[in-house]
C-alpha atoms as a PDB file:
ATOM      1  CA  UNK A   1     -60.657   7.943   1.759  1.00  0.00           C
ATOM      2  CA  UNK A   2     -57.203   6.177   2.650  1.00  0.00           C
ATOM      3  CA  UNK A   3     -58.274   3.110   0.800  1.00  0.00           C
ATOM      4  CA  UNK A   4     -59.209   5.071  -2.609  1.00  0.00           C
ATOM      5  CA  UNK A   5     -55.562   6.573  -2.588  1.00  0.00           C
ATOM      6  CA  UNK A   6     -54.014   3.148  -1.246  1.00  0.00           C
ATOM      7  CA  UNK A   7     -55.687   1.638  -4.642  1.00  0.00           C
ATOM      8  CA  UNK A   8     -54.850   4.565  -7.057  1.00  0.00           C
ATOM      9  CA  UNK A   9     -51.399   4.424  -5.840  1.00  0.00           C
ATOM     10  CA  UNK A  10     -51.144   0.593  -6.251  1.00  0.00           C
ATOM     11  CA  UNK A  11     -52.181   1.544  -9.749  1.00  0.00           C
ATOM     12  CA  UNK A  12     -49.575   3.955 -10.159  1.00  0.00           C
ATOM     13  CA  UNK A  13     -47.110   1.212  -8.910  1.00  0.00           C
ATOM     14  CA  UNK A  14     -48.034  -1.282 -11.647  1.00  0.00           C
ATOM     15  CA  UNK A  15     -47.450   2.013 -14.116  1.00  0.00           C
ATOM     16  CA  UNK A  16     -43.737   1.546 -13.378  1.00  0.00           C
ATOM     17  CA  UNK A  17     -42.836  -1.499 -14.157  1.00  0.00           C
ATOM     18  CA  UNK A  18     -43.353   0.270 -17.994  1.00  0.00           C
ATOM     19  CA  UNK A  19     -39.852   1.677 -16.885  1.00  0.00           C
ATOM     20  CA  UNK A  20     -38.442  -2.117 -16.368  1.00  0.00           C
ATOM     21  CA  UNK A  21     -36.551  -3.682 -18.925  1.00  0.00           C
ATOM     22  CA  UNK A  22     -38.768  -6.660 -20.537  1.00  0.00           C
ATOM     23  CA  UNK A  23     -36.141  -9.350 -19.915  1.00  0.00           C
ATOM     24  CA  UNK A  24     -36.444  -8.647 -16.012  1.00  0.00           C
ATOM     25  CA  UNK A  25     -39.879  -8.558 -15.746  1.00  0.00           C
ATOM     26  CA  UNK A  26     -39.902 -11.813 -17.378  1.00  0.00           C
ATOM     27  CA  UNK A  27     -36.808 -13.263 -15.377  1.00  0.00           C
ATOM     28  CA  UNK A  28     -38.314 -12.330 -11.745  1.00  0.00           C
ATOM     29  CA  UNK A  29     -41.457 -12.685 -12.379  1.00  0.00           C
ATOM     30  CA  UNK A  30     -41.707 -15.994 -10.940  1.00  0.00           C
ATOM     31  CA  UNK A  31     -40.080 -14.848  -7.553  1.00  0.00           C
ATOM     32  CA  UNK A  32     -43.008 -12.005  -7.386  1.00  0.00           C
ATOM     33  CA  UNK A  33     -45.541 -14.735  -7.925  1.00  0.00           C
ATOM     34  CA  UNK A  34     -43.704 -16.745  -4.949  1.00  0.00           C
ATOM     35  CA  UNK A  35     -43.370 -13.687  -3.107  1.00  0.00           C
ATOM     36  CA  UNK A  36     -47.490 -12.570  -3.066  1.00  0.00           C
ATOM     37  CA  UNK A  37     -48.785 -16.505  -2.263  1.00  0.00           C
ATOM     38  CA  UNK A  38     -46.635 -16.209   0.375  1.00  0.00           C
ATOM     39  CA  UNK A  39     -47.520 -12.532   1.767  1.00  0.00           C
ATOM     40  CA  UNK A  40     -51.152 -13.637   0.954  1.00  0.00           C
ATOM     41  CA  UNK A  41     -50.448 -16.764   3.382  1.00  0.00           C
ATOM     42  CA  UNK A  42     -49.040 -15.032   5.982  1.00  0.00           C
ATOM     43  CA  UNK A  43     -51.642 -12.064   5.928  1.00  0.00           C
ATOM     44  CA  UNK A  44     -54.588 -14.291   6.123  1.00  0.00           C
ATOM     45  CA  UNK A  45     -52.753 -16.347   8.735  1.00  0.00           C
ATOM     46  CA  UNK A  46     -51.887 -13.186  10.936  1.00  0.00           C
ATOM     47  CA  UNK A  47     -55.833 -11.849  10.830  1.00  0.00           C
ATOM     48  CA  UNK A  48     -57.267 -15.597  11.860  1.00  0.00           C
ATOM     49  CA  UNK A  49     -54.972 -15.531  14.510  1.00  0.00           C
ATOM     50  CA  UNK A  50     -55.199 -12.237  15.367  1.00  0.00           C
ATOM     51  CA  UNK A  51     -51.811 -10.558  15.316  1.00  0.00           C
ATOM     52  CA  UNK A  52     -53.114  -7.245  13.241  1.00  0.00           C
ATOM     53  CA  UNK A  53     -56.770  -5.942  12.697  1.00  0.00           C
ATOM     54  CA  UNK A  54     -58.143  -4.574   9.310  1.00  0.00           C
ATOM     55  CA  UNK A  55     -60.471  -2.260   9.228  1.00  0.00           C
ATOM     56  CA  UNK A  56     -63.866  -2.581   7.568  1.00  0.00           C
ATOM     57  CA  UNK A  57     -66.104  -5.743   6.578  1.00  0.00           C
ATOM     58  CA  UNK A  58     -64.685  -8.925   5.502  1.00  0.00           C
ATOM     59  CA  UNK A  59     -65.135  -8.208   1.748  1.00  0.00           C
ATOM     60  CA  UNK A  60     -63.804  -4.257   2.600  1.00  0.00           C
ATOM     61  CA  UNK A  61     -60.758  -6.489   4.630  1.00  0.00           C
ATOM     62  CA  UNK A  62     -59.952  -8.407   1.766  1.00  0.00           C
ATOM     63  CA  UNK A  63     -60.158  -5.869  -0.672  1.00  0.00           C
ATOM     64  CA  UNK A  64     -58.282  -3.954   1.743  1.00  0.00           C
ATOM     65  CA  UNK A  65     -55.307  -6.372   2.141  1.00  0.00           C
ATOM     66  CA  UNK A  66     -54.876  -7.016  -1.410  1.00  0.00           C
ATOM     67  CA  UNK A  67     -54.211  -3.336  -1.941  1.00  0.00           C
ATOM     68  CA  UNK A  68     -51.332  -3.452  -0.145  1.00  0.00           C
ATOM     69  CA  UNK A  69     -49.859  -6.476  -1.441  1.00  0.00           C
ATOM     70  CA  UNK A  70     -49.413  -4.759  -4.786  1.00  0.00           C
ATOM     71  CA  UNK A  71     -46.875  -2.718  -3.135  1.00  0.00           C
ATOM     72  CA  UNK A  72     -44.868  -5.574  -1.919  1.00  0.00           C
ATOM     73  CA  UNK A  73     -45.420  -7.135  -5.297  1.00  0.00           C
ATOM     74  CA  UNK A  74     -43.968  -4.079  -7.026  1.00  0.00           C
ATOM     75  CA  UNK A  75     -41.595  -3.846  -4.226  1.00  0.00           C
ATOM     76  CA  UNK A  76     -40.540  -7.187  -4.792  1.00  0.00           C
ATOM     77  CA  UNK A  77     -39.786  -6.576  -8.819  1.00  0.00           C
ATOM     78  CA  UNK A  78     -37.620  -3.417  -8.174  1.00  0.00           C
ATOM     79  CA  UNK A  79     -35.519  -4.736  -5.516  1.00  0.00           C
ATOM     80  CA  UNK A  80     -34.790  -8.262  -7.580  1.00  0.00           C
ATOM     81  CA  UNK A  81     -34.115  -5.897 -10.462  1.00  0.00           C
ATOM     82  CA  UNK A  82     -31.771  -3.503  -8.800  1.00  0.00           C
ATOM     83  CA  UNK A  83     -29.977  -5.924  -6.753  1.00  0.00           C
ATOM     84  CA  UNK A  84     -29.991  -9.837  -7.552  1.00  0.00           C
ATOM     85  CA  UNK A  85     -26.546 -11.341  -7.435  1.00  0.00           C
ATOM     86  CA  UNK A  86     -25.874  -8.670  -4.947  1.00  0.00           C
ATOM     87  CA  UNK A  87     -26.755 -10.566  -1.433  1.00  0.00           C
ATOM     88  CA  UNK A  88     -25.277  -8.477   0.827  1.00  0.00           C
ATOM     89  CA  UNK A  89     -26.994  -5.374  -1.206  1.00  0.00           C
ATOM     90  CA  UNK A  90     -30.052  -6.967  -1.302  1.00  0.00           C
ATOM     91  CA  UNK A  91     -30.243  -7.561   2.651  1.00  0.00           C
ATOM     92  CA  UNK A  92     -29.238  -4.093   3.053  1.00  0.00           C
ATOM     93  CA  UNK A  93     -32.124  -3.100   0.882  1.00  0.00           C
ATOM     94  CA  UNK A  94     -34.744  -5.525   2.640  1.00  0.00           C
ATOM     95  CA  UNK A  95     -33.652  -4.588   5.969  1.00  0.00           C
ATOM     96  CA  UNK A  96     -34.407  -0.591   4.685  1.00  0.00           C
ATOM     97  CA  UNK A  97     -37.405  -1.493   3.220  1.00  0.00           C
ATOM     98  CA  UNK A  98     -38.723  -3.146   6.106  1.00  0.00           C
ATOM     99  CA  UNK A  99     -37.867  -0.507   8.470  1.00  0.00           C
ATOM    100  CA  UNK A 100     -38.992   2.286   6.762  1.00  0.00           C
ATOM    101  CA  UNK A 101     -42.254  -0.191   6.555  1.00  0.00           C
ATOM    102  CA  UNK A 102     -42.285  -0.811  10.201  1.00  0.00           C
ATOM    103  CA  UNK A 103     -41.717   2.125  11.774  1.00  0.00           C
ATOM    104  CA  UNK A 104     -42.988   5.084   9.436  1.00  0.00           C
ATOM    105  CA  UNK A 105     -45.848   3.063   7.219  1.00  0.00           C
ATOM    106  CA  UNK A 106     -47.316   0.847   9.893  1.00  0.00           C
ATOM    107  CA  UNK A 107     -47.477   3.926  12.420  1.00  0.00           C
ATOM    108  CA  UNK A 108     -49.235   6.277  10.198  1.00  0.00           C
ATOM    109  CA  UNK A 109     -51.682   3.273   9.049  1.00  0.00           C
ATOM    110  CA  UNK A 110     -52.660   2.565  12.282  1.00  0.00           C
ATOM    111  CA  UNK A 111     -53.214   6.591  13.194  1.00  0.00           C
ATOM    112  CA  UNK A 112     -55.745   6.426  10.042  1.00  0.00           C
ATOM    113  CA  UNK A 113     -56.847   3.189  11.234  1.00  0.00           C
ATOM    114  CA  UNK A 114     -56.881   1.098   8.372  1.00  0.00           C
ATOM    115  CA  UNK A 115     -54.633  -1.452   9.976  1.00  0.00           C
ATOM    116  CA  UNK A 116     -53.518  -1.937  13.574  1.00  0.00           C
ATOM    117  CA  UNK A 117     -50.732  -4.603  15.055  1.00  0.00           C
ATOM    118  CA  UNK A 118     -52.702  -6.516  17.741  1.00  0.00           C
ATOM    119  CA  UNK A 119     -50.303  -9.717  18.577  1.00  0.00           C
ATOM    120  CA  UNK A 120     -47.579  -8.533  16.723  1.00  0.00           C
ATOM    121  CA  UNK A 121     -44.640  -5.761  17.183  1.00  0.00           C
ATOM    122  CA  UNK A 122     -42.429  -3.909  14.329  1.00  0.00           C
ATOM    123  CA  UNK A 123     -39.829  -5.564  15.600  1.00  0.00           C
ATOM    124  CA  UNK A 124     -41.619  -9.272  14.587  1.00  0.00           C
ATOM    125  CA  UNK A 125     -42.819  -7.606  11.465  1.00  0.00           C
ATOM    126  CA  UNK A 126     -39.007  -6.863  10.977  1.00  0.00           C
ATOM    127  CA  UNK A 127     -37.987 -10.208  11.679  1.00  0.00           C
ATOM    128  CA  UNK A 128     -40.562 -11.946   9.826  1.00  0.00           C
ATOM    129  CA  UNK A 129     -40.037 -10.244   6.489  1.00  0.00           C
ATOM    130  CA  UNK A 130     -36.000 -10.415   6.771  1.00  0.00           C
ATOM    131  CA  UNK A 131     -36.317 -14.457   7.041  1.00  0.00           C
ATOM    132  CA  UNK A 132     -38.829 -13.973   3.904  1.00  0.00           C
ATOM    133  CA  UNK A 133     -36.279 -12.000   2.027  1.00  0.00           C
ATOM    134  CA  UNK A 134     -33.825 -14.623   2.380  1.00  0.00           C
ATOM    135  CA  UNK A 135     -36.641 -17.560   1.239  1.00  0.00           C
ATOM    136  CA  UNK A 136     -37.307 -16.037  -2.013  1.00  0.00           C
ATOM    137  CA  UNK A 137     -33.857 -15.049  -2.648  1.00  0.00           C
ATOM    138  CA  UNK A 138     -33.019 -18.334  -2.226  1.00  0.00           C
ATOM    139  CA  UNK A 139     -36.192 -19.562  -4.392  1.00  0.00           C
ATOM    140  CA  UNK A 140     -34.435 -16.996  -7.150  1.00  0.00           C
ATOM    141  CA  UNK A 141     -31.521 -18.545  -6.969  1.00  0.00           C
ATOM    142  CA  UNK A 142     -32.969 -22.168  -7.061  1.00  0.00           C
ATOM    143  CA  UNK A 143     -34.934 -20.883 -10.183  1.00  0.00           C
ATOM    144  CA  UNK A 144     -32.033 -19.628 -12.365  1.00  0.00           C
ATOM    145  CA  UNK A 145     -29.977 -22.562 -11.058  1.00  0.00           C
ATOM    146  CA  UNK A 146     -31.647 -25.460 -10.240  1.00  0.00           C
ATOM    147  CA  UNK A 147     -28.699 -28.009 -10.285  1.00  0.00           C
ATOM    148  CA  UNK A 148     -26.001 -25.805  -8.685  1.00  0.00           C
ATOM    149  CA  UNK A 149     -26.758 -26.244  -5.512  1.00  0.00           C
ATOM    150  CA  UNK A 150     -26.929 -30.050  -5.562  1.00  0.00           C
ATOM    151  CA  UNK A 151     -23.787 -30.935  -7.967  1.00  0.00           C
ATOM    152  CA  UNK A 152     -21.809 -33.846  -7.237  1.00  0.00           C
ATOM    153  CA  UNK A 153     -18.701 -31.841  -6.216  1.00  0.00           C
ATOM    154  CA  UNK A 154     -20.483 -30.079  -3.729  1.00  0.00           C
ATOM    155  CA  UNK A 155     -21.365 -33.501  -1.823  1.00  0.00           C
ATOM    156  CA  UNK A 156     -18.000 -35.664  -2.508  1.00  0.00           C
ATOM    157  CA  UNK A 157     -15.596 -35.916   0.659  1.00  0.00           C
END
């Protein structure tokens, strides 16, 4: 039952990006891309090496998994939208995101057992998706602005 609502609420989550302007789906788009290869990495990384259990088979895992990556894609659209150029903001953001993740999602997921942290604490989860905040910010800003952080004033003495 917690899987059918997971996947019609992902649903409803792709319904509102209709309420995102065009030009910033377009412009962060990349970054969400970026952003889900590397949550898909890292969640098929953490269940080989055991730091959280899915429940279910391994096609039910999968399926599982990806469910909740929609979210974080999603997640990942707003927060670019609402906040790029805004660093400080945008950590602030994260950092609420992730908590509210880590200690009132994760909790409740594991009491309907659909996932469960094995090797791995809130606190890591915390940590883990903070440095991954500031990688695809950074990949953002390496997007718009390829050259600017390599120009020739930047490296003359």
């Amino acid at each position: 039952m917690v899987t059918y609502l997971l996947r019609i609420g992902s649903i409803l989550a792709w319904a509102t990006v209709y309420f995102m302007p065009k030009k910033s789906v377009k412009r962060y788009i990349p970054v969400t891309i970026f952003s889900t290869l590397i949550t898909v990495t890292i969640s098929f990384i953490g269940h080989h090496y055991d730091f959280w259990a899915v429940k279910g088979s391994s096609k039910k895992r999968m399926w599982n998994l990806l469910s909740i990556l929609v979210y974080f894609s999603i997640g990942c659209l707003w927060i670019f939208h609402l906040t790029f150029g805004k660093f400080k903001l945008y950590l602030l953001i994260n950092l609420l995101n992730n908590l509210v993740y880590a200690v009132g999602i994760i909790p409740i997921l594991e009491k309907l057992n659909f996932i469960k942290y094995v090797k791995f604490t809130r606190i890591h989860h915390v940590i883990v998706a903070m440095l991954y905040a500031i990688v695809i910010y950074g990949y953002q800003l390496c997007y718009e602005k390829p050259y600017s952080f390599f120009n020739k004033k930047a490296f003359k003495s």
